[in-house]
N, C-alpha and C. Protein backbone atom coordinates (compact mmCIF):
# COMPACT_ATOMS: atom_id res chain seq x y z
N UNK A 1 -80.69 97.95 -36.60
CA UNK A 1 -79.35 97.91 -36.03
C UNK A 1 -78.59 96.72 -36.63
N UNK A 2 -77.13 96.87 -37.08
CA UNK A 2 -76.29 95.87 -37.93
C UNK A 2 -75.78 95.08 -36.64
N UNK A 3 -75.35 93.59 -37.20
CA UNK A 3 -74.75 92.93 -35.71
C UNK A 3 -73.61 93.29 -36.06
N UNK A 4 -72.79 94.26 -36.44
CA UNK A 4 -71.46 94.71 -36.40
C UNK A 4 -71.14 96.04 -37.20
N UNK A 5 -70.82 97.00 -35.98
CA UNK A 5 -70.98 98.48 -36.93
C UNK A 5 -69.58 98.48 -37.12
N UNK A 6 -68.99 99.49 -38.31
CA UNK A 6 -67.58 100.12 -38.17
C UNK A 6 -66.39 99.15 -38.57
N UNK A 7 -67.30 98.07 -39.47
CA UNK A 7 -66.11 97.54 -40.66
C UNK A 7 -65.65 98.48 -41.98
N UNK A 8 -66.44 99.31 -42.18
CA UNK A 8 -66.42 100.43 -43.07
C UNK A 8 -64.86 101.10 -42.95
N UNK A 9 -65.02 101.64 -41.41
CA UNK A 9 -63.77 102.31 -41.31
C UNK A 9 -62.02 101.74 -41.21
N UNK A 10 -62.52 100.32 -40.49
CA UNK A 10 -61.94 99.03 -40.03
C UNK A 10 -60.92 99.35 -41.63
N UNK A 11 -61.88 98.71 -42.75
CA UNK A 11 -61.45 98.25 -43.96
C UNK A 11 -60.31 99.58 -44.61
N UNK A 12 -61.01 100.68 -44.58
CA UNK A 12 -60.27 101.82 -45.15
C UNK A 12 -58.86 101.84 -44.51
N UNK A 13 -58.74 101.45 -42.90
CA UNK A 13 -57.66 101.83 -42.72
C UNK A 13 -56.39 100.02 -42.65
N UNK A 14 -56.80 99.35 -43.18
CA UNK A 14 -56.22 97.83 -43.89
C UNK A 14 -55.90 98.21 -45.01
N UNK A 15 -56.92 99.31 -46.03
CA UNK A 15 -56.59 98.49 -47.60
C UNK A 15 -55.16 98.93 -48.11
N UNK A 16 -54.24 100.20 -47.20
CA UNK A 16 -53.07 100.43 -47.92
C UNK A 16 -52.24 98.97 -47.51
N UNK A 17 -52.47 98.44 -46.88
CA UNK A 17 -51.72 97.37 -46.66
C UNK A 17 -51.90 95.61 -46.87
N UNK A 18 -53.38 95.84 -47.86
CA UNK A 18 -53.93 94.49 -47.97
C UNK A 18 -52.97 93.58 -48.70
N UNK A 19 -52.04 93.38 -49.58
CA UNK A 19 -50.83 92.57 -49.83
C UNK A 19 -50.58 91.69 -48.72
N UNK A 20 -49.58 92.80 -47.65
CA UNK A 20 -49.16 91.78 -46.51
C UNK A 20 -50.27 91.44 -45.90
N UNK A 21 -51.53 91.78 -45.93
CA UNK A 21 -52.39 90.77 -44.73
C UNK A 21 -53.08 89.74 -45.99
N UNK A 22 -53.15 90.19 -46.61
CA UNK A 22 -53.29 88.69 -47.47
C UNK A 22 -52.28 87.55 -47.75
N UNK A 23 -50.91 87.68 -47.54
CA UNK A 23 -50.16 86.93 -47.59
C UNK A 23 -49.91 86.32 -45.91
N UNK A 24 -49.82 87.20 -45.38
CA UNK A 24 -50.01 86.83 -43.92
C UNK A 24 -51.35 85.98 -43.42
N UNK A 25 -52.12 86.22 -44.09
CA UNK A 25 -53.73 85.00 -44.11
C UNK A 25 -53.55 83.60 -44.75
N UNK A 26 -52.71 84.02 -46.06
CA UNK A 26 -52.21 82.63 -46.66
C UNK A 26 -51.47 81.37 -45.66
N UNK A 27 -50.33 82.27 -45.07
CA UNK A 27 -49.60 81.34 -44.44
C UNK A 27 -50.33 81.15 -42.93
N UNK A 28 -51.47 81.30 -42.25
CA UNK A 28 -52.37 81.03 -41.36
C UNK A 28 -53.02 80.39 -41.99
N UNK A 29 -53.85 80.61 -43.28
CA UNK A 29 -54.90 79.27 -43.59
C UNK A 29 -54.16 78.17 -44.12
N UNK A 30 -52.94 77.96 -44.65
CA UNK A 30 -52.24 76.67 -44.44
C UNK A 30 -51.94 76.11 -43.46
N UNK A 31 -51.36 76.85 -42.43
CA UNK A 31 -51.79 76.10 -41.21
C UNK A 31 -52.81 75.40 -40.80
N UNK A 32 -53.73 76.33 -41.12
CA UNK A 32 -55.25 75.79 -40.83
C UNK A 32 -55.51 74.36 -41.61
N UNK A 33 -55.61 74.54 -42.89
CA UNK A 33 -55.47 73.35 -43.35
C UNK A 33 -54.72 72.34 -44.02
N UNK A 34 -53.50 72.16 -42.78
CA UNK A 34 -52.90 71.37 -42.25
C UNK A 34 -53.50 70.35 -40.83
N UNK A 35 -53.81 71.30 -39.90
CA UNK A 35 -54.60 70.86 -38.68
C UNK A 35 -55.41 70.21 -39.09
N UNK A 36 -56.89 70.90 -40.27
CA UNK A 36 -57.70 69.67 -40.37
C UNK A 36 -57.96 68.71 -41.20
N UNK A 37 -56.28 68.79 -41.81
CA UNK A 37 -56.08 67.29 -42.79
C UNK A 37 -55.66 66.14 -41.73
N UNK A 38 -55.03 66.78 -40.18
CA UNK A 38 -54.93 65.19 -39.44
C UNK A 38 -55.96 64.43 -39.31
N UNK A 39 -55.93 63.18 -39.48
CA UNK A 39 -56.67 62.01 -38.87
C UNK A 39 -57.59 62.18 -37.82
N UNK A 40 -58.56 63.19 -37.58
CA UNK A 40 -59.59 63.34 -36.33
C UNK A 40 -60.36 61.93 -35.71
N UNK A 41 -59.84 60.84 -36.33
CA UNK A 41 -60.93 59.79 -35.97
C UNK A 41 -60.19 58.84 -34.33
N UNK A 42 -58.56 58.92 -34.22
CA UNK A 42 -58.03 59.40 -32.90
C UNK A 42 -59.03 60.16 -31.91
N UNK A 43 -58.61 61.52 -32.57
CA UNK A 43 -59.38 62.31 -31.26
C UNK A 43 -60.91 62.62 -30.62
N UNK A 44 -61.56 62.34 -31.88
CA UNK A 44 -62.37 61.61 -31.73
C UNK A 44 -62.83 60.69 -30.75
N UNK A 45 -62.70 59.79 -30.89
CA UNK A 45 -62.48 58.28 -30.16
C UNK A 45 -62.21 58.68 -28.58
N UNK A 46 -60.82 59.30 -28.39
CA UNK A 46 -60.60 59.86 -27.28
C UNK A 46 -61.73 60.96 -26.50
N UNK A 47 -61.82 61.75 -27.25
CA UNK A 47 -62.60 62.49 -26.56
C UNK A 47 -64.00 61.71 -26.43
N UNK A 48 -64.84 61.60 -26.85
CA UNK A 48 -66.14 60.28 -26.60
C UNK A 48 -65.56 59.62 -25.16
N UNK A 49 -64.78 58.60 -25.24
CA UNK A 49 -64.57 58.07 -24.43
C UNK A 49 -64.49 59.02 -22.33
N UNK A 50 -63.69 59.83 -22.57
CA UNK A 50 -63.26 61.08 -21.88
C UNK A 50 -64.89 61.44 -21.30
N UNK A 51 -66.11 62.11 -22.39
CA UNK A 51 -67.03 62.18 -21.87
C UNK A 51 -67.66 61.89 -21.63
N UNK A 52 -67.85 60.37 -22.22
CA UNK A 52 -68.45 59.43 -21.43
C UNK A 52 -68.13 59.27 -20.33
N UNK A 53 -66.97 58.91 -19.38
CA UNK A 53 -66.63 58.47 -18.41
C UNK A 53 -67.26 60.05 -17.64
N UNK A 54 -66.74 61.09 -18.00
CA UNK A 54 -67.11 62.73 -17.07
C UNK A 54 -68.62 62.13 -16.92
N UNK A 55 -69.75 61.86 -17.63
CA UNK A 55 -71.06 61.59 -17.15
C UNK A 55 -70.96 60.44 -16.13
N UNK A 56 -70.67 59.50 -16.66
CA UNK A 56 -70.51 58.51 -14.72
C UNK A 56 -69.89 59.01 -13.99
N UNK A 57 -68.70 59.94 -13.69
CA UNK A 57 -68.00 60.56 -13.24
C UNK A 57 -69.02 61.79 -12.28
N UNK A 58 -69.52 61.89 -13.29
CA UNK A 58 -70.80 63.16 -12.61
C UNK A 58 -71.80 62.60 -11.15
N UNK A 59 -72.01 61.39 -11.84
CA UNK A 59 -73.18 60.57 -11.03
C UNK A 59 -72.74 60.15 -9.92
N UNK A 60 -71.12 59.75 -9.92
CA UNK A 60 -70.17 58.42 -8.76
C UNK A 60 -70.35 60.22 -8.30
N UNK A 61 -69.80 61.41 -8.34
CA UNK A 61 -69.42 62.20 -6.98
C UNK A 61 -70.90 62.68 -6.83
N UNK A 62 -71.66 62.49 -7.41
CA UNK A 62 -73.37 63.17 -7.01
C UNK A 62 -73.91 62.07 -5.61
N UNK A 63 -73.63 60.88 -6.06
CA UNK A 63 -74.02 60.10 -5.20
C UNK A 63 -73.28 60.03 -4.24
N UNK A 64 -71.69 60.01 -4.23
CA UNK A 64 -71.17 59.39 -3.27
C UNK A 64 -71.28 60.42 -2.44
N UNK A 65 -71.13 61.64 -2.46
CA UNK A 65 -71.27 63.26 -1.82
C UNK A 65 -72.72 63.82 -1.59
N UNK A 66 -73.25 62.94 -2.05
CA UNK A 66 -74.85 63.34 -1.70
C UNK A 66 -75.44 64.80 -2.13
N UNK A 67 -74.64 65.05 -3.57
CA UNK A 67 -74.40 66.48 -4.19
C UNK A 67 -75.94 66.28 -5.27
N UNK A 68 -76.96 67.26 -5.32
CA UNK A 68 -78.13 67.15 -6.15
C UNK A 68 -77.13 67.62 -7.84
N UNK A 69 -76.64 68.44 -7.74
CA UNK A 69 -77.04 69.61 -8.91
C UNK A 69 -75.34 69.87 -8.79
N UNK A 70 -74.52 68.74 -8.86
CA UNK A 70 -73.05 68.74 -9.49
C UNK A 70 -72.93 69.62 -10.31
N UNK A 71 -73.85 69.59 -11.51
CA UNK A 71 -73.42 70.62 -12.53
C UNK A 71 -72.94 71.97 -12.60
N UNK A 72 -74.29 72.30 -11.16
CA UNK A 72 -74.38 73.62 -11.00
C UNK A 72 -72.52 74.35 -10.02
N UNK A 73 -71.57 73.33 -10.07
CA UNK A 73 -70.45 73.46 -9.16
C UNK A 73 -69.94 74.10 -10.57
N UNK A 74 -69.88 73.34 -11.62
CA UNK A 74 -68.68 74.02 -13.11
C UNK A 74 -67.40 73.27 -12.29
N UNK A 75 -67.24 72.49 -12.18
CA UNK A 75 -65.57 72.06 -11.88
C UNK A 75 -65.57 71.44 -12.89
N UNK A 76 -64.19 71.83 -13.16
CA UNK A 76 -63.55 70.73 -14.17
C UNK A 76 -63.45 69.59 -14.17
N UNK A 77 -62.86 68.83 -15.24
CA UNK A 77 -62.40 67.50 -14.94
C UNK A 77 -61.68 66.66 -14.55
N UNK A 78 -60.43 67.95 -14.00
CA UNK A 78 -59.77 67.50 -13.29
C UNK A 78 -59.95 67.69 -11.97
N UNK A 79 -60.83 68.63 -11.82
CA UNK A 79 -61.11 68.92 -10.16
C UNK A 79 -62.24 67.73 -9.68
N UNK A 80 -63.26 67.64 -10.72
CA UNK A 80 -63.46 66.13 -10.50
C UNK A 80 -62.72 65.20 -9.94
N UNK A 81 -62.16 64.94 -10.80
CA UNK A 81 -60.91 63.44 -10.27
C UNK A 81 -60.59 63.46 -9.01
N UNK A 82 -60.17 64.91 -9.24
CA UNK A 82 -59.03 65.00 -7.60
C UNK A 82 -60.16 64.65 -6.71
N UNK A 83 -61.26 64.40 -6.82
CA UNK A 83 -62.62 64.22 -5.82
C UNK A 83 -62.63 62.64 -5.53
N UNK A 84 -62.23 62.11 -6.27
CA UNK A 84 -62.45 60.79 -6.54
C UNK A 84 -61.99 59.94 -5.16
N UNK A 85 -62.03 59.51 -4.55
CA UNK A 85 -61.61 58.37 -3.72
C UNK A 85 -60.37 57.76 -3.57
N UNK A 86 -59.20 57.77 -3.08
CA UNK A 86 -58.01 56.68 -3.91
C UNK A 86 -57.63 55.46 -3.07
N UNK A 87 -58.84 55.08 -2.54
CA UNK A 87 -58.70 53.94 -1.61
C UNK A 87 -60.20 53.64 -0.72
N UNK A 88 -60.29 52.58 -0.66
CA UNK A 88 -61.19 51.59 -0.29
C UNK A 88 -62.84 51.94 -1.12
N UNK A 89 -62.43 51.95 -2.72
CA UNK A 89 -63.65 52.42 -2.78
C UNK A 89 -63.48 51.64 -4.46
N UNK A 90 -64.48 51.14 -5.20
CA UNK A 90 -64.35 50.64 -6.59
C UNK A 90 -63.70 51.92 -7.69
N UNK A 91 -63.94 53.31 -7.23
CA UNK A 91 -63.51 54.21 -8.13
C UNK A 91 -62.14 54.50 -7.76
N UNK A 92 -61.56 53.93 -7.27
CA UNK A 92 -60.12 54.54 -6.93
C UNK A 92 -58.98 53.20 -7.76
N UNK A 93 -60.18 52.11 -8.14
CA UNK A 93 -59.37 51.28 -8.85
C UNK A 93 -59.23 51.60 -10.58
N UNK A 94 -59.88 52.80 -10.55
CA UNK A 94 -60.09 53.32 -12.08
C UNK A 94 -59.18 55.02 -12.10
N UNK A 95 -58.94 55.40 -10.87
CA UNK A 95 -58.49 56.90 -10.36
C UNK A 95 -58.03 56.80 -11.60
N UNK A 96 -56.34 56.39 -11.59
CA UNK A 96 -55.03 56.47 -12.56
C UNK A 96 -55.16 56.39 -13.55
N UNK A 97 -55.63 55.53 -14.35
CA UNK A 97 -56.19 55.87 -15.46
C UNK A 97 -57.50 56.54 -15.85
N UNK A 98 -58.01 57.06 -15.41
CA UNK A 98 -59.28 58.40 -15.35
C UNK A 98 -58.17 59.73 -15.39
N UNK A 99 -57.29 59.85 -14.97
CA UNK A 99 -56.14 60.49 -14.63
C UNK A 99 -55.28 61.09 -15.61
N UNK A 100 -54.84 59.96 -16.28
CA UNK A 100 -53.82 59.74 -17.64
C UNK A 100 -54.68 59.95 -18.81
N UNK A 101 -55.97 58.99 -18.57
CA UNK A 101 -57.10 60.06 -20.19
C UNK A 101 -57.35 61.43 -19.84
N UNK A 102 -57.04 62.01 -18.85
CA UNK A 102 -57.42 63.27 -18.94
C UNK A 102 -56.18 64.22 -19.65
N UNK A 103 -55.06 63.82 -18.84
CA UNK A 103 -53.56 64.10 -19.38
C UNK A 103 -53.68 64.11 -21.26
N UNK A 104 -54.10 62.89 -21.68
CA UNK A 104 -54.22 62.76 -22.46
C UNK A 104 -54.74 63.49 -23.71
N UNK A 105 -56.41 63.48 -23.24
CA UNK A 105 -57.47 64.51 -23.56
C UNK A 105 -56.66 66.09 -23.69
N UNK A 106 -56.11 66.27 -22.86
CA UNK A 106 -55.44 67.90 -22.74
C UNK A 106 -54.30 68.03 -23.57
N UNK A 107 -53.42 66.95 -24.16
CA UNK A 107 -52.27 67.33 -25.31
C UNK A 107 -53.11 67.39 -26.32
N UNK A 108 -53.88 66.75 -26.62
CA UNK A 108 -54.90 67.05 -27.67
C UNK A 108 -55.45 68.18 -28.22
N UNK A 109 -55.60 68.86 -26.91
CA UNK A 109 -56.27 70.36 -27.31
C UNK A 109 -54.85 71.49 -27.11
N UNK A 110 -54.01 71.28 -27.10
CA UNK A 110 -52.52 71.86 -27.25
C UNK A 110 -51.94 71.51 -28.25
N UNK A 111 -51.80 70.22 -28.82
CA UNK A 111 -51.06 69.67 -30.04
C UNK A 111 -52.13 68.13 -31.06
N UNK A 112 -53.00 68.84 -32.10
CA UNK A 112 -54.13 68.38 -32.42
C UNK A 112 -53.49 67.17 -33.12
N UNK A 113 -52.36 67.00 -33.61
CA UNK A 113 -51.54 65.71 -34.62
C UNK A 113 -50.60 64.72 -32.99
N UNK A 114 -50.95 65.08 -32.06
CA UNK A 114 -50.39 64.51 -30.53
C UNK A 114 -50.94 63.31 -30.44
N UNK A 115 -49.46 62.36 -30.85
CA UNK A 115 -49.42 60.31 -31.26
C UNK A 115 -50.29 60.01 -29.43
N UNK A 116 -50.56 58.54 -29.68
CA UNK A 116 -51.09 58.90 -27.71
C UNK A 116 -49.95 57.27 -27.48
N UNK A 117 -49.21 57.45 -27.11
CA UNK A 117 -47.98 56.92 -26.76
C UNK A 117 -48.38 55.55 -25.60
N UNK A 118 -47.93 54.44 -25.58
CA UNK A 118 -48.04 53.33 -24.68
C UNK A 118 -47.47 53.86 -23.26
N UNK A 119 -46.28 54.08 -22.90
CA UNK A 119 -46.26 54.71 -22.12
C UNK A 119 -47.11 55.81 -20.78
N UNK A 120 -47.63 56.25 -21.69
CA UNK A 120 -48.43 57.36 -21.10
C UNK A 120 -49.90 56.53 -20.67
N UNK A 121 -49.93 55.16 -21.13
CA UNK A 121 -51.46 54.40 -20.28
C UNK A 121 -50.90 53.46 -19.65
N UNK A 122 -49.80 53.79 -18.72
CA UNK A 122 -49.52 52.71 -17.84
C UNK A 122 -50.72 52.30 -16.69
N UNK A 123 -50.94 53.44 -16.37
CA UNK A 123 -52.22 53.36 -15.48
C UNK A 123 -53.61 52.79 -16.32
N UNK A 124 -53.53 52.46 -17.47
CA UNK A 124 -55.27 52.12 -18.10
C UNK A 124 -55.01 50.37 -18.85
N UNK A 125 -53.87 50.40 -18.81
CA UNK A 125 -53.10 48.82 -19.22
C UNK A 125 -53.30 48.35 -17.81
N UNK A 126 -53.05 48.59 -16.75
CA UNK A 126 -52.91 48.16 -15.69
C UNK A 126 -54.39 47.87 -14.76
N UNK A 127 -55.22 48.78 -15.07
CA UNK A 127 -56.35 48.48 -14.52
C UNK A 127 -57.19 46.95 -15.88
N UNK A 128 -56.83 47.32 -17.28
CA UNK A 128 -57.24 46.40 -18.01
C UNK A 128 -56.49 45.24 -17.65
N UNK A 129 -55.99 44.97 -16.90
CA UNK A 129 -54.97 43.85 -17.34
C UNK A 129 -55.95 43.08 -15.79
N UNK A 130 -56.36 43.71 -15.08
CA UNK A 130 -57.25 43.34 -13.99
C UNK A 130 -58.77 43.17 -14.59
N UNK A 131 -59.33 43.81 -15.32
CA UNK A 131 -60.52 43.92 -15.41
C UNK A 131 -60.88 42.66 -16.78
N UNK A 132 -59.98 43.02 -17.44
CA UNK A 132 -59.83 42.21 -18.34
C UNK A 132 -58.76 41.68 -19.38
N UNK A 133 -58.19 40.55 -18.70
CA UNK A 133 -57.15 39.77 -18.44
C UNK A 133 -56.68 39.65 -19.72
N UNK A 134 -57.64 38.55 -20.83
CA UNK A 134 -57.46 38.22 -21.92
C UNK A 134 -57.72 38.74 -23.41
N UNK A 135 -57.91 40.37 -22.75
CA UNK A 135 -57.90 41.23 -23.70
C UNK A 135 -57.11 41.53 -24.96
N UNK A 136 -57.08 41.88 -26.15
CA UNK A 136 -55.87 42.38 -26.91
C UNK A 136 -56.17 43.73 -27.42
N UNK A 137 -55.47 44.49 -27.57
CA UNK A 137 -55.80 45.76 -27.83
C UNK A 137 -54.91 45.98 -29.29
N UNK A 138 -55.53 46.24 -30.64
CA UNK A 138 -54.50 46.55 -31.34
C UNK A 138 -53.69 48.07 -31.29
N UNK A 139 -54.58 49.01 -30.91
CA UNK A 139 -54.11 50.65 -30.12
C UNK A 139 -54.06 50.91 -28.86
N UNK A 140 -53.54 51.91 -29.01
CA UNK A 140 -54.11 52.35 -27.57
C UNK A 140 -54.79 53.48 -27.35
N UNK A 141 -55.73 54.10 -28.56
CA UNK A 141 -56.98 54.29 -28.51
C UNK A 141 -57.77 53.58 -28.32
N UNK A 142 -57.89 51.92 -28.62
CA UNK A 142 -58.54 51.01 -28.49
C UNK A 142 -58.91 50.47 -27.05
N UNK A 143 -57.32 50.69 -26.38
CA UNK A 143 -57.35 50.19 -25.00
C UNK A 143 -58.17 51.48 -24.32
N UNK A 144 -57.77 52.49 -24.82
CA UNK A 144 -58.73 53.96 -24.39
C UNK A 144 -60.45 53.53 -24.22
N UNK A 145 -60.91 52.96 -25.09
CA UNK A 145 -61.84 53.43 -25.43
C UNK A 145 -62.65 51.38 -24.15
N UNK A 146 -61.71 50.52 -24.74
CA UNK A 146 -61.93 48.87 -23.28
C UNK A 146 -62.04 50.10 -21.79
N UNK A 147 -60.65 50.65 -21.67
CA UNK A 147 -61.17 51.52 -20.36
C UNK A 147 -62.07 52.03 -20.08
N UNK A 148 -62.75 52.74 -20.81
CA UNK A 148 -63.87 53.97 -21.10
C UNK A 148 -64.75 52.70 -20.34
N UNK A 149 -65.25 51.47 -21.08
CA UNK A 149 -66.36 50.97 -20.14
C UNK A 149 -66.07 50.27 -19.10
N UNK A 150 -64.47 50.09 -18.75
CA UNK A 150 -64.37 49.32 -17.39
C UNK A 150 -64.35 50.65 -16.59
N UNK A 151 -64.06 51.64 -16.09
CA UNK A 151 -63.82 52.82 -15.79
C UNK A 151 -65.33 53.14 -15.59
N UNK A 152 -66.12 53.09 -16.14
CA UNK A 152 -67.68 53.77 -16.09
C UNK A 152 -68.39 52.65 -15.36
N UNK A 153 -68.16 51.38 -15.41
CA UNK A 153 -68.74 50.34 -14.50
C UNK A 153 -68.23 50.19 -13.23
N UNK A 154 -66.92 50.72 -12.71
CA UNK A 154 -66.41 51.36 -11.38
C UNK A 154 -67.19 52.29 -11.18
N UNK A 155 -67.58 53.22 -12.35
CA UNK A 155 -67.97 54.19 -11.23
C UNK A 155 -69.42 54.56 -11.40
N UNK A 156 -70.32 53.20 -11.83
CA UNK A 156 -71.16 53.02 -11.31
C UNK A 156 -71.95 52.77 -10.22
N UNK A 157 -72.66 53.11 -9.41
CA UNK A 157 -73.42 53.10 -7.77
C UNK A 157 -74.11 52.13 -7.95
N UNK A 158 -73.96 50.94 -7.54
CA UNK A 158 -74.82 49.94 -6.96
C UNK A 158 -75.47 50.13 -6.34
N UNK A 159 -76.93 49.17 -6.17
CA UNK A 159 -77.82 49.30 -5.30
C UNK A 159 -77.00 49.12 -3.85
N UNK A 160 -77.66 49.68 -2.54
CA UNK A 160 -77.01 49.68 -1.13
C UNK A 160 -76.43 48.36 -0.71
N UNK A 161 -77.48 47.24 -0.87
CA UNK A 161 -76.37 46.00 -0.64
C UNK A 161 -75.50 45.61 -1.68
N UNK A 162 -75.71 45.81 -2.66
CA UNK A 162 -73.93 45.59 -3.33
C UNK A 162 -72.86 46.95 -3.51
N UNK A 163 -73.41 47.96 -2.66
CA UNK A 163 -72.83 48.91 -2.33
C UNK A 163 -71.66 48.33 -1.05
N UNK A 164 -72.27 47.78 -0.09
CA UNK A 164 -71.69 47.10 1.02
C UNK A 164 -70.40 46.42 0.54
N UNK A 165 -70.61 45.40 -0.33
CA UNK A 165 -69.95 44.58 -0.67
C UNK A 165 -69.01 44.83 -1.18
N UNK A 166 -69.51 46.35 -2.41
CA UNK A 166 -68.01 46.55 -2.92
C UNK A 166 -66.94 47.37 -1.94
N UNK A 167 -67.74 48.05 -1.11
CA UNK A 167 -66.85 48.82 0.10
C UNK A 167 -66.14 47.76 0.63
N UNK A 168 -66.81 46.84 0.77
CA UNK A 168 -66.05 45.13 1.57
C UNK A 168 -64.76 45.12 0.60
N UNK A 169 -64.93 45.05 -0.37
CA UNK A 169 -64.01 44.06 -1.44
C UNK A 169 -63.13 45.41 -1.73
N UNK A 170 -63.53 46.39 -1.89
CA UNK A 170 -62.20 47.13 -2.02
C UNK A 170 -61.81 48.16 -0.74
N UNK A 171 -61.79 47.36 -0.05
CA UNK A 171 -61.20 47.88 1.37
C UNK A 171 -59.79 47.98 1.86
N UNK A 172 -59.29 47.47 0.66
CA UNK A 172 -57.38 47.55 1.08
C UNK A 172 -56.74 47.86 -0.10
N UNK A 173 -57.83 48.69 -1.30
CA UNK A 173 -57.14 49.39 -2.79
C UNK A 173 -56.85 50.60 -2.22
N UNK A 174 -56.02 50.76 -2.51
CA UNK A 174 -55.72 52.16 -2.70
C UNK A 174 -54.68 52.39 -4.18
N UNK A 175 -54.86 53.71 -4.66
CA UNK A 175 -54.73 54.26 -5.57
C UNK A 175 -53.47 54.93 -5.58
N UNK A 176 -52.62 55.55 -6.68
CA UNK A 176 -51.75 56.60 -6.91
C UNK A 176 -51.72 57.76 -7.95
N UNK A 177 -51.17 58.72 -7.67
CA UNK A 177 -51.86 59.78 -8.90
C UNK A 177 -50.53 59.42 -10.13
N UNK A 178 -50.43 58.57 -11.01
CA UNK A 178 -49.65 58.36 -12.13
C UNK A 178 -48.21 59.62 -12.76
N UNK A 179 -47.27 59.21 -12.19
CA UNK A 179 -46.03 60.38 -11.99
C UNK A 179 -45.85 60.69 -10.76
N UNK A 180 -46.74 61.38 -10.00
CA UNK A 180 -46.15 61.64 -8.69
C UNK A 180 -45.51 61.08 -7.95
């Protein structure tokens, strides 16, 4: 058995017209390679970062929800988030920007040459500018990627007594969803 029957007939009824679909393929594979002459080392970068954080991300709602087998849910990553805490909790000081890389992450896979604009990390400047004060960022993939490990050390689970403590210490954060 062939893994594909009935290109035979497929082909016969194309070839009076193979001109236009070959010219019509031309101007699709320039497209094509156009897309993968951009700079991938951006999106790249971004995305790493993105799934890195989704794996602590996995662990902060496994634990905090007392969930075994998260995986086995398939939520997204944004339905994640929306799970997240946005007050009195160390992950709600990372929400907004967990938020905005996702925003982020998603023009990416809509518009693959998509600049990632200062603007649009108000929320990941803002938690860096707390986490780490005397930072310099020459991008803001760069600052993407400083977030990625302040962001994953929020939403790391401490042992139970410095579990306490951070519930202590962030007991009057609360969070906002970035635009709304």
């Amino acid at each position: 058995m062939k893994d594909i029957e009935g290109m035979e007939q497929a082909l016969a009824v194309l070839k009076p017209h193979w001109e236009e679909i070959e010219a019509d393929f031309d101007r699709q594979n320039q497209r094509f390679l156009e897309l993968l002459g951009v700079d991938h080392e951006p999106i790249g970068r971004v995305l790493r970062a993105h799934l890195v954080i989704e794996n602590f991300l996995d662990s902060f709602l496994s634990n905090f929800y007392g969930i075994e087998d998260i995986e086995d849910l398939r939520l997204s990553f944004a339905q994640k988030v929306k799970l997240l805490p946005s007050r009195q909790s160390s992950a709600a000081f990372v929400r907004p920007g967990i938020i905005q890389l996702n925003t982020i992450r998603n023009k990416f896979g809509h518009r693959i040459n998509q600049p990632v604009e200062g603007h649009e990390l108000s929320a990941v400047y803002e938690a860096l500018r707390h986490a780490r004060p005397d930072a310099k960022f020459a991008s803001q993939v760069e600052a993407i990627e400083a977030f990625a490990a302040v962001a994953c050390a929020f939403l790391s689970v401490p042992p139970a007594h410095l579990q306490e403590l951070f519930m202590d210490a962030f007991s009057h954060v609360r969070s906002y969803t970035p635009g709304a």
